[in-house]
PDB file of N, CA and C in Angstrom:
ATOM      1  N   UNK A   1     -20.814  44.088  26.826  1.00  0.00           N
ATOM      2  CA  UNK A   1     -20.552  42.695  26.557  1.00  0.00           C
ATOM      3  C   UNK A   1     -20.560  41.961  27.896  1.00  0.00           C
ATOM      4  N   UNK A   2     -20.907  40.750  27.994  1.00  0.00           N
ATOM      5  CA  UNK A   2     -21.336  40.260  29.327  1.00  0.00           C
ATOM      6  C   UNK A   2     -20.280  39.083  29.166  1.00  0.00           C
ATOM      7  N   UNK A   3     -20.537  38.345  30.210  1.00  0.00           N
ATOM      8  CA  UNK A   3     -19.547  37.084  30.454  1.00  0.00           C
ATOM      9  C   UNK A   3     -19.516  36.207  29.370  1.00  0.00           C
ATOM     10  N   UNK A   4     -20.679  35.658  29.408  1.00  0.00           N
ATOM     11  CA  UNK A   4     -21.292  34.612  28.259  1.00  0.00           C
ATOM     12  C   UNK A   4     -20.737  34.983  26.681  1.00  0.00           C
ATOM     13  N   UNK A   5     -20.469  36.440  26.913  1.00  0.00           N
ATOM     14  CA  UNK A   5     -20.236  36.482  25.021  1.00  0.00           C
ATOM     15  C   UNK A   5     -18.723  36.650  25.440  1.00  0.00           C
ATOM     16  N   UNK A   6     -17.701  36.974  25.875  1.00  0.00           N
ATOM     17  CA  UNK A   6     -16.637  36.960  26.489  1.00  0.00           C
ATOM     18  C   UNK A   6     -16.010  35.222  26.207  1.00  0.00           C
ATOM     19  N   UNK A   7     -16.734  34.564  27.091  1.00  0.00           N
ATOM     20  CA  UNK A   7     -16.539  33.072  27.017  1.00  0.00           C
ATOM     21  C   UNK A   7     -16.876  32.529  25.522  1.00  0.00           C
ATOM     22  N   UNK A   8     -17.581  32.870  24.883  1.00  0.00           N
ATOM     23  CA  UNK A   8     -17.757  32.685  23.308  1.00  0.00           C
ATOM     24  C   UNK A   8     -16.748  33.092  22.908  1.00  0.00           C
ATOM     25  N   UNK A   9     -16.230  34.209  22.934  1.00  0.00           N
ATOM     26  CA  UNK A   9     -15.386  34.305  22.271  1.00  0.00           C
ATOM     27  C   UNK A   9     -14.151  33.540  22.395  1.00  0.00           C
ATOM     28  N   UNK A  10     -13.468  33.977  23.711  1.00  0.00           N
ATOM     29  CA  UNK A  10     -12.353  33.123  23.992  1.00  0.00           C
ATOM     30  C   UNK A  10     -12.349  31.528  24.029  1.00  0.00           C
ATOM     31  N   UNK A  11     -13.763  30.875  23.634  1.00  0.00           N
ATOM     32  CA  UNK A  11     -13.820  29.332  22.904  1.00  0.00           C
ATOM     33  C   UNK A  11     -13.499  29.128  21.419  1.00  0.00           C
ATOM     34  N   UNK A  12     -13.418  30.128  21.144  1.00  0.00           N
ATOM     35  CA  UNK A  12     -12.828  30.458  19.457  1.00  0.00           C
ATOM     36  C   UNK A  12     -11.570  30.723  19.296  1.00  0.00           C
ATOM     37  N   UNK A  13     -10.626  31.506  20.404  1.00  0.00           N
ATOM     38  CA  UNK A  13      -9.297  31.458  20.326  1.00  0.00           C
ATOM     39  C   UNK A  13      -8.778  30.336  19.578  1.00  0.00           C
ATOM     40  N   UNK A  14      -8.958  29.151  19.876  1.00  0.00           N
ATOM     41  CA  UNK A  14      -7.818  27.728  18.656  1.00  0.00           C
ATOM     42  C   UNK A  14      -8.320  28.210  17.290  1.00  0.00           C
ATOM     43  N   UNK A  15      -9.180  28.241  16.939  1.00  0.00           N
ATOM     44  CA  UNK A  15      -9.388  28.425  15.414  1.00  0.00           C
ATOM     45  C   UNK A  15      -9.013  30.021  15.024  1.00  0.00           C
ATOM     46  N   UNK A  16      -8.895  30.697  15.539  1.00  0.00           N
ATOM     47  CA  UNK A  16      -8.176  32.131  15.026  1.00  0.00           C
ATOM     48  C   UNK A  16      -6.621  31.496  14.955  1.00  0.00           C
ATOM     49  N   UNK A  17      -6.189  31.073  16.272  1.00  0.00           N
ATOM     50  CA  UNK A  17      -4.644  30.842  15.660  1.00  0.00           C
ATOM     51  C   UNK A  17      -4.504  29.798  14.718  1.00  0.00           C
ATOM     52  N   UNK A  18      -5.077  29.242  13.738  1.00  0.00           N
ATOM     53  CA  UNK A  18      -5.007  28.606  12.846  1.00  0.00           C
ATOM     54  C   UNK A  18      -4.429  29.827  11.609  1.00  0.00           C
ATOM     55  N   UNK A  19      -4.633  30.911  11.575  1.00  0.00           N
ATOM     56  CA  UNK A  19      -4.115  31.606  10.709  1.00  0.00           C
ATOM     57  C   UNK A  19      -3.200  32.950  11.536  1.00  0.00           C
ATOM     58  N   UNK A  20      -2.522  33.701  10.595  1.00  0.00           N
ATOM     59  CA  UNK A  20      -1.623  34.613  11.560  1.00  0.00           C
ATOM     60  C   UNK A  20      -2.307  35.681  11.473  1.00  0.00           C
ATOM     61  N   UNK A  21      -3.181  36.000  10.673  1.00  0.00           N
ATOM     62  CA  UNK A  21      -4.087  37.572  10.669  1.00  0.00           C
ATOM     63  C   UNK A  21      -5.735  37.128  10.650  1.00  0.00           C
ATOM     64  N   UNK A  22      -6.609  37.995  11.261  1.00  0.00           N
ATOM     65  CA  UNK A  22      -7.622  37.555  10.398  1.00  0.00           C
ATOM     66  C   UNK A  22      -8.600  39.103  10.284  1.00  0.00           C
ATOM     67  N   UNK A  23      -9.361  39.637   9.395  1.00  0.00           N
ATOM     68  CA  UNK A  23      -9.541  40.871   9.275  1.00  0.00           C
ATOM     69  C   UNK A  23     -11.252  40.659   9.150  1.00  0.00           C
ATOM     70  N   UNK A  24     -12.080  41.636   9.887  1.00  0.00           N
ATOM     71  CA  UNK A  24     -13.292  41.033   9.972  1.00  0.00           C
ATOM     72  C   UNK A  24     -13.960  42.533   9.457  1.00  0.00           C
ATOM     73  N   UNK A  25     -15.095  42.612   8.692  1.00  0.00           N
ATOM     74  CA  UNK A  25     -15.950  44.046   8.205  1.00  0.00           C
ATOM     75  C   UNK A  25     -17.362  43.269   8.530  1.00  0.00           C
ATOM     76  N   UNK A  26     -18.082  44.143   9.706  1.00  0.00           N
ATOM     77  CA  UNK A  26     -19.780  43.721   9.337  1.00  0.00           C
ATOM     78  C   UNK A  26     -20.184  44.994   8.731  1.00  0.00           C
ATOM     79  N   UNK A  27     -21.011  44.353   7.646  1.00  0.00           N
ATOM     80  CA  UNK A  27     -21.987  45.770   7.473  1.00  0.00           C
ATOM     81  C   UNK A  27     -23.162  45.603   7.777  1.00  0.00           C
ATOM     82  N   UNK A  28     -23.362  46.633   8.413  1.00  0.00           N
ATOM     83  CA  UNK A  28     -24.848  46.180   9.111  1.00  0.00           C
ATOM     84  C   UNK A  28     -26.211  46.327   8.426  1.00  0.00           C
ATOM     85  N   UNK A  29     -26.278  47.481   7.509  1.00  0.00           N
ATOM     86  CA  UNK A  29     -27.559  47.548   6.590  1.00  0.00           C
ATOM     87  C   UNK A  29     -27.509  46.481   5.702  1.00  0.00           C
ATOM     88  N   UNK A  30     -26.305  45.926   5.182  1.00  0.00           N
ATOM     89  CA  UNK A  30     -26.858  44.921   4.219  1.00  0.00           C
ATOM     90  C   UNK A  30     -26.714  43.625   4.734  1.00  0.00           C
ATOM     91  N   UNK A  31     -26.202  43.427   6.191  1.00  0.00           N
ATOM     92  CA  UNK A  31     -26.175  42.160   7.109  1.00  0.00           C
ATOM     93  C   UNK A  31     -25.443  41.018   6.725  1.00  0.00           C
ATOM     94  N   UNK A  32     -24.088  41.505   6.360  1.00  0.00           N
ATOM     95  CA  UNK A  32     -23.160  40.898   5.580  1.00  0.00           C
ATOM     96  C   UNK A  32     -21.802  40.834   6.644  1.00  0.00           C
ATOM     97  N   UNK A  33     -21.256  39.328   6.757  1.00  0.00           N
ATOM     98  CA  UNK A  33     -19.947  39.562   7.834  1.00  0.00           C
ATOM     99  C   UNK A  33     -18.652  38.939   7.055  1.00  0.00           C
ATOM    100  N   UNK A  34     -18.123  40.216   6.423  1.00  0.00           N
ATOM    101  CA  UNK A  34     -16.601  39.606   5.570  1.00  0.00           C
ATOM    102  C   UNK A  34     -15.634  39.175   6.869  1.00  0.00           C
ATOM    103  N   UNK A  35     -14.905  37.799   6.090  1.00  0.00           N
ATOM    104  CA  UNK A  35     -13.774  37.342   7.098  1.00  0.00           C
ATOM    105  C   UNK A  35     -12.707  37.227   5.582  1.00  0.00           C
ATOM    106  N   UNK A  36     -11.518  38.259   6.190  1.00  0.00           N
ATOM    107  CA  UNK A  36     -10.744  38.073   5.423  1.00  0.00           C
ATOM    108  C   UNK A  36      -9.291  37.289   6.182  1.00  0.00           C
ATOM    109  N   UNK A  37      -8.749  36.423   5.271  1.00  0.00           N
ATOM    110  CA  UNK A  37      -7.387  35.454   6.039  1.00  0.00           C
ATOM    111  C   UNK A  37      -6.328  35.784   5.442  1.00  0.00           C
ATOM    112  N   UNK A  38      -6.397  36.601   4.364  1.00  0.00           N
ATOM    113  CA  UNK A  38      -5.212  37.106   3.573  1.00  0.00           C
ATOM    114  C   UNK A  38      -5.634  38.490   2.830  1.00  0.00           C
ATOM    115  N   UNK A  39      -4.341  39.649   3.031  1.00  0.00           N
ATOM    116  CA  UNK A  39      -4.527  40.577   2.086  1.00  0.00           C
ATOM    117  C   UNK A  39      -3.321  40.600   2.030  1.00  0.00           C
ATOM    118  N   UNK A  40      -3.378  41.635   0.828  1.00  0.00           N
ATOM    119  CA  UNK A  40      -4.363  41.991  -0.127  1.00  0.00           C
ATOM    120  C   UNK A  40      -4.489  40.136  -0.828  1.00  0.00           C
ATOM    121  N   UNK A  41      -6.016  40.206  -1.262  1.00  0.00           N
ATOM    122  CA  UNK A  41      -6.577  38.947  -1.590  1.00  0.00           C
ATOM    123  C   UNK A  41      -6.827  39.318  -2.695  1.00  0.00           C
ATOM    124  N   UNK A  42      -7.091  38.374  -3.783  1.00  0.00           N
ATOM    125  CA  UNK A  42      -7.407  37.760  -4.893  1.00  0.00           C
ATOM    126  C   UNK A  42      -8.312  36.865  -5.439  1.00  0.00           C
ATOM    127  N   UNK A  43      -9.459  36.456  -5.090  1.00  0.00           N
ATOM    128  CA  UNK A  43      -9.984  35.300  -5.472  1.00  0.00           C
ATOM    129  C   UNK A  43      -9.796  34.793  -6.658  1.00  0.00           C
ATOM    130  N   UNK A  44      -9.534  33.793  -6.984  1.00  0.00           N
ATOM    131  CA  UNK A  44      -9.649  33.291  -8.202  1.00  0.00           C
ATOM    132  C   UNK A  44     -11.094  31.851  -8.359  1.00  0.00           C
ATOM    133  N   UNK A  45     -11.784  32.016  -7.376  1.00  0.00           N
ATOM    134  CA  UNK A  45     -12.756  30.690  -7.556  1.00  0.00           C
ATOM    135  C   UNK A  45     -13.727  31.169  -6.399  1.00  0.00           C
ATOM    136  N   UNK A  46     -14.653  31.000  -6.094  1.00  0.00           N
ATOM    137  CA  UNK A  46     -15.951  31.375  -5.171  1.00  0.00           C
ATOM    138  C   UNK A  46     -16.697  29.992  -5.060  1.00  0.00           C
ATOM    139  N   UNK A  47     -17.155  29.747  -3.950  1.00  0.00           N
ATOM    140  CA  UNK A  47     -18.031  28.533  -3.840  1.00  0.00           C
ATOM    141  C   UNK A  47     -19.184  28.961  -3.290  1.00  0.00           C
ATOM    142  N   UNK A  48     -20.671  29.237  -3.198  1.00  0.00           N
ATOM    143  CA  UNK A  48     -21.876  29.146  -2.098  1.00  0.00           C
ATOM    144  C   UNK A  48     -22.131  27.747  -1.438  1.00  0.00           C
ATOM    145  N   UNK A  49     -22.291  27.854  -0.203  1.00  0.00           N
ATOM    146  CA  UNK A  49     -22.528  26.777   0.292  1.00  0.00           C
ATOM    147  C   UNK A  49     -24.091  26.886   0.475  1.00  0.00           C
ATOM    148  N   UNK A  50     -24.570  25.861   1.044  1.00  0.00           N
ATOM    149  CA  UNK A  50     -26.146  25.966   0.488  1.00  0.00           C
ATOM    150  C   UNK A  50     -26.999  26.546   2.056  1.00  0.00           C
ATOM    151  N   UNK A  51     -26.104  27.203   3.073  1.00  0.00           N
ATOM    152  CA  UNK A  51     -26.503  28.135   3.932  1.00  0.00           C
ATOM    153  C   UNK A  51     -26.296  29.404   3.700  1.00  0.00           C
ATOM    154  N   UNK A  52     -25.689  29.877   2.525  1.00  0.00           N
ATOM    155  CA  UNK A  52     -25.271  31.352   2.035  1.00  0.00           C
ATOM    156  C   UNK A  52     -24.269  31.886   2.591  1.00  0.00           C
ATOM    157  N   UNK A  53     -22.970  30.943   2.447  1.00  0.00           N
ATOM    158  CA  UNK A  53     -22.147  31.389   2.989  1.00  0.00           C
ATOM    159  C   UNK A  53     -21.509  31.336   2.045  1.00  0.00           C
ATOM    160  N   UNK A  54     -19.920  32.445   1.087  1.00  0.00           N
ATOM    161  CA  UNK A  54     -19.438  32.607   0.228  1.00  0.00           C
ATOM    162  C   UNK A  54     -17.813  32.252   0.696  1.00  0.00           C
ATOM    163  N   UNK A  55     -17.171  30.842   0.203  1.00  0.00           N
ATOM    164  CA  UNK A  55     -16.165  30.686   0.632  1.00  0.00           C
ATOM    165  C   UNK A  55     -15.232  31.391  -0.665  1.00  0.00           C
ATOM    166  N   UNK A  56     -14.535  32.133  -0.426  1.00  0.00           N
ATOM    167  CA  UNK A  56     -13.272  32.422  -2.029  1.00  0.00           C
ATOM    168  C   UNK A  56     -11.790  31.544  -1.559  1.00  0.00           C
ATOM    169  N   UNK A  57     -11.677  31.433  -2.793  1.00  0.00           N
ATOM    170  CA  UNK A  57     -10.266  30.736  -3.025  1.00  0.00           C
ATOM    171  C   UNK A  57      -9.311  31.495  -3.843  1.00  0.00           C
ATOM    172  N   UNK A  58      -8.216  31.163  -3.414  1.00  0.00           N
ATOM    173  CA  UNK A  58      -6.788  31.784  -4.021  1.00  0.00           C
ATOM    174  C   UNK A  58      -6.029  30.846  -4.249  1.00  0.00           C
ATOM    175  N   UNK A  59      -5.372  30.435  -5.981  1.00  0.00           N
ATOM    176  CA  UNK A  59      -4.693  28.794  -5.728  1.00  0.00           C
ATOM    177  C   UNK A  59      -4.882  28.056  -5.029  1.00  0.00           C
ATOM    178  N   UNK A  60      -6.540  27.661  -4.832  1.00  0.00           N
ATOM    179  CA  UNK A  60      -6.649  26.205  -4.066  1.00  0.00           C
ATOM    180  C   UNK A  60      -7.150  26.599  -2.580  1.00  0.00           C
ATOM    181  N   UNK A  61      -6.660  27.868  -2.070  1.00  0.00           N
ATOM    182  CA  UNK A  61      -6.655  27.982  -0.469  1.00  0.00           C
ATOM    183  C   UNK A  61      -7.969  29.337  -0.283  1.00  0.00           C
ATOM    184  N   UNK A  62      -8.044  28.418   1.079  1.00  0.00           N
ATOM    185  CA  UNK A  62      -9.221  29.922   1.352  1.00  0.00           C
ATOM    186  C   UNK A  62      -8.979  30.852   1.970  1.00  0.00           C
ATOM    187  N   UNK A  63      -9.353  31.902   1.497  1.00  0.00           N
ATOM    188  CA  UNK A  63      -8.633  32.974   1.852  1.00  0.00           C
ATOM    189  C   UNK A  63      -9.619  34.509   2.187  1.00  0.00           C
ATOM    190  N   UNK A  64     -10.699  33.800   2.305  1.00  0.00           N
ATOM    191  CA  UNK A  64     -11.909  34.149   2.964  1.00  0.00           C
ATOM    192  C   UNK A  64     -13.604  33.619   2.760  1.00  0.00           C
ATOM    193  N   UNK A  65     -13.977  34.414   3.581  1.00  0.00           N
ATOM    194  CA  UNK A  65     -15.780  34.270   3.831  1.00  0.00           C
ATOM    195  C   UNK A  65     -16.277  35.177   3.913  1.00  0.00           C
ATOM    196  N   UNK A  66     -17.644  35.500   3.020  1.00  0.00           N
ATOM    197  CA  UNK A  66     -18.533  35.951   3.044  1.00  0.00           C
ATOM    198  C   UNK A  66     -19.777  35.465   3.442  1.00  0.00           C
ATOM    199  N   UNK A  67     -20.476  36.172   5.152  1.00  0.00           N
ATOM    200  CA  UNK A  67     -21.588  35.537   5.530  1.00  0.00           C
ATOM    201  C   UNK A  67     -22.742  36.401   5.532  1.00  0.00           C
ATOM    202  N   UNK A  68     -23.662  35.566   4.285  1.00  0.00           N
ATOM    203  CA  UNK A  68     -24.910  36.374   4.276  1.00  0.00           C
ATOM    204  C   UNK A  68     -25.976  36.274   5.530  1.00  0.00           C
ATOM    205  N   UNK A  69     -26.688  36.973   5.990  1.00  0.00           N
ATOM    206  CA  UNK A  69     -27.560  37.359   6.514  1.00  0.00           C
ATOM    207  C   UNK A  69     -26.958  36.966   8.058  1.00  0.00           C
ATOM    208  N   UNK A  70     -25.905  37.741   8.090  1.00  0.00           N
ATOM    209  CA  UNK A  70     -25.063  37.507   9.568  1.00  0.00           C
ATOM    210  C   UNK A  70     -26.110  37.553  10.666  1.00  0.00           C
ATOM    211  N   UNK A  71     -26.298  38.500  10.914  1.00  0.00           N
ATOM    212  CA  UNK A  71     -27.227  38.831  11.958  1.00  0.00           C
ATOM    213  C   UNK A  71     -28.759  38.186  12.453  1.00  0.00           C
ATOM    214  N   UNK A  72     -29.030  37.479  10.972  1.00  0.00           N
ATOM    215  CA  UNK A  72     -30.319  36.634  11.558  1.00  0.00           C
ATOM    216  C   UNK A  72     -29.980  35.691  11.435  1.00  0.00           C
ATOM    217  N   UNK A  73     -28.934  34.671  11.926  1.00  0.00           N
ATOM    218  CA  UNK A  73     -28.393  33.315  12.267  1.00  0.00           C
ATOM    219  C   UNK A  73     -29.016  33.327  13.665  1.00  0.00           C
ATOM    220  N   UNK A  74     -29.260  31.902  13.474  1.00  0.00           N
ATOM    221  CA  UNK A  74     -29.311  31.105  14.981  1.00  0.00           C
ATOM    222  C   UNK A  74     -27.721  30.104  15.158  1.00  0.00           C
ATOM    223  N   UNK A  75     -27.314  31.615  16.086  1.00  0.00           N
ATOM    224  CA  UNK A  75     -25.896  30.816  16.214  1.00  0.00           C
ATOM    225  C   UNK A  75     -26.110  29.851  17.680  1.00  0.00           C
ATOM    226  N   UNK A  76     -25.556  28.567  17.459  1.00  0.00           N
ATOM    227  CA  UNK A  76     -25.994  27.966  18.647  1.00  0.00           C
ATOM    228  C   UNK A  76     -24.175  27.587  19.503  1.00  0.00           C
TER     229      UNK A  76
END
């Protein structure tokens, strides 16, 4: 890991402490990056957003993401 992804990351520190846990699974053959904000979770509602990203809800709150095709983003 080099500087540059180091500094990415630690520009993301404020939005992690927005929650008190956060639990992350990539799988890499099917290029899928779960973000979980609560367990054990429950969804009760799923939204796609129209970049293929899978927000779930639990009473109203989100309580994770599912990001399709993680790995071939142009993350800028």
């Amino acid at each position: 890991m080099g500087k540059n992804e180091i500094n990415d990351i630690v520009s993301m520190i404020p939005k992690f402490l927005l929650w008190k846990n956060i639990w992350t699974l990539y799988d890499k053959e099917a290029d899928v990056l779960y973000v979980e904000f609560k367990k054990p979770s429950s969804a009760d509602e799923t939204e796609m957003t129209d970049d293929d990203i899978i927000i779930r809800y639990e009473n109203g709150e989100i309580i994770g993401l599912t990001v399709l095709n993680a790995g071939k983003r142009n993350y800028v």
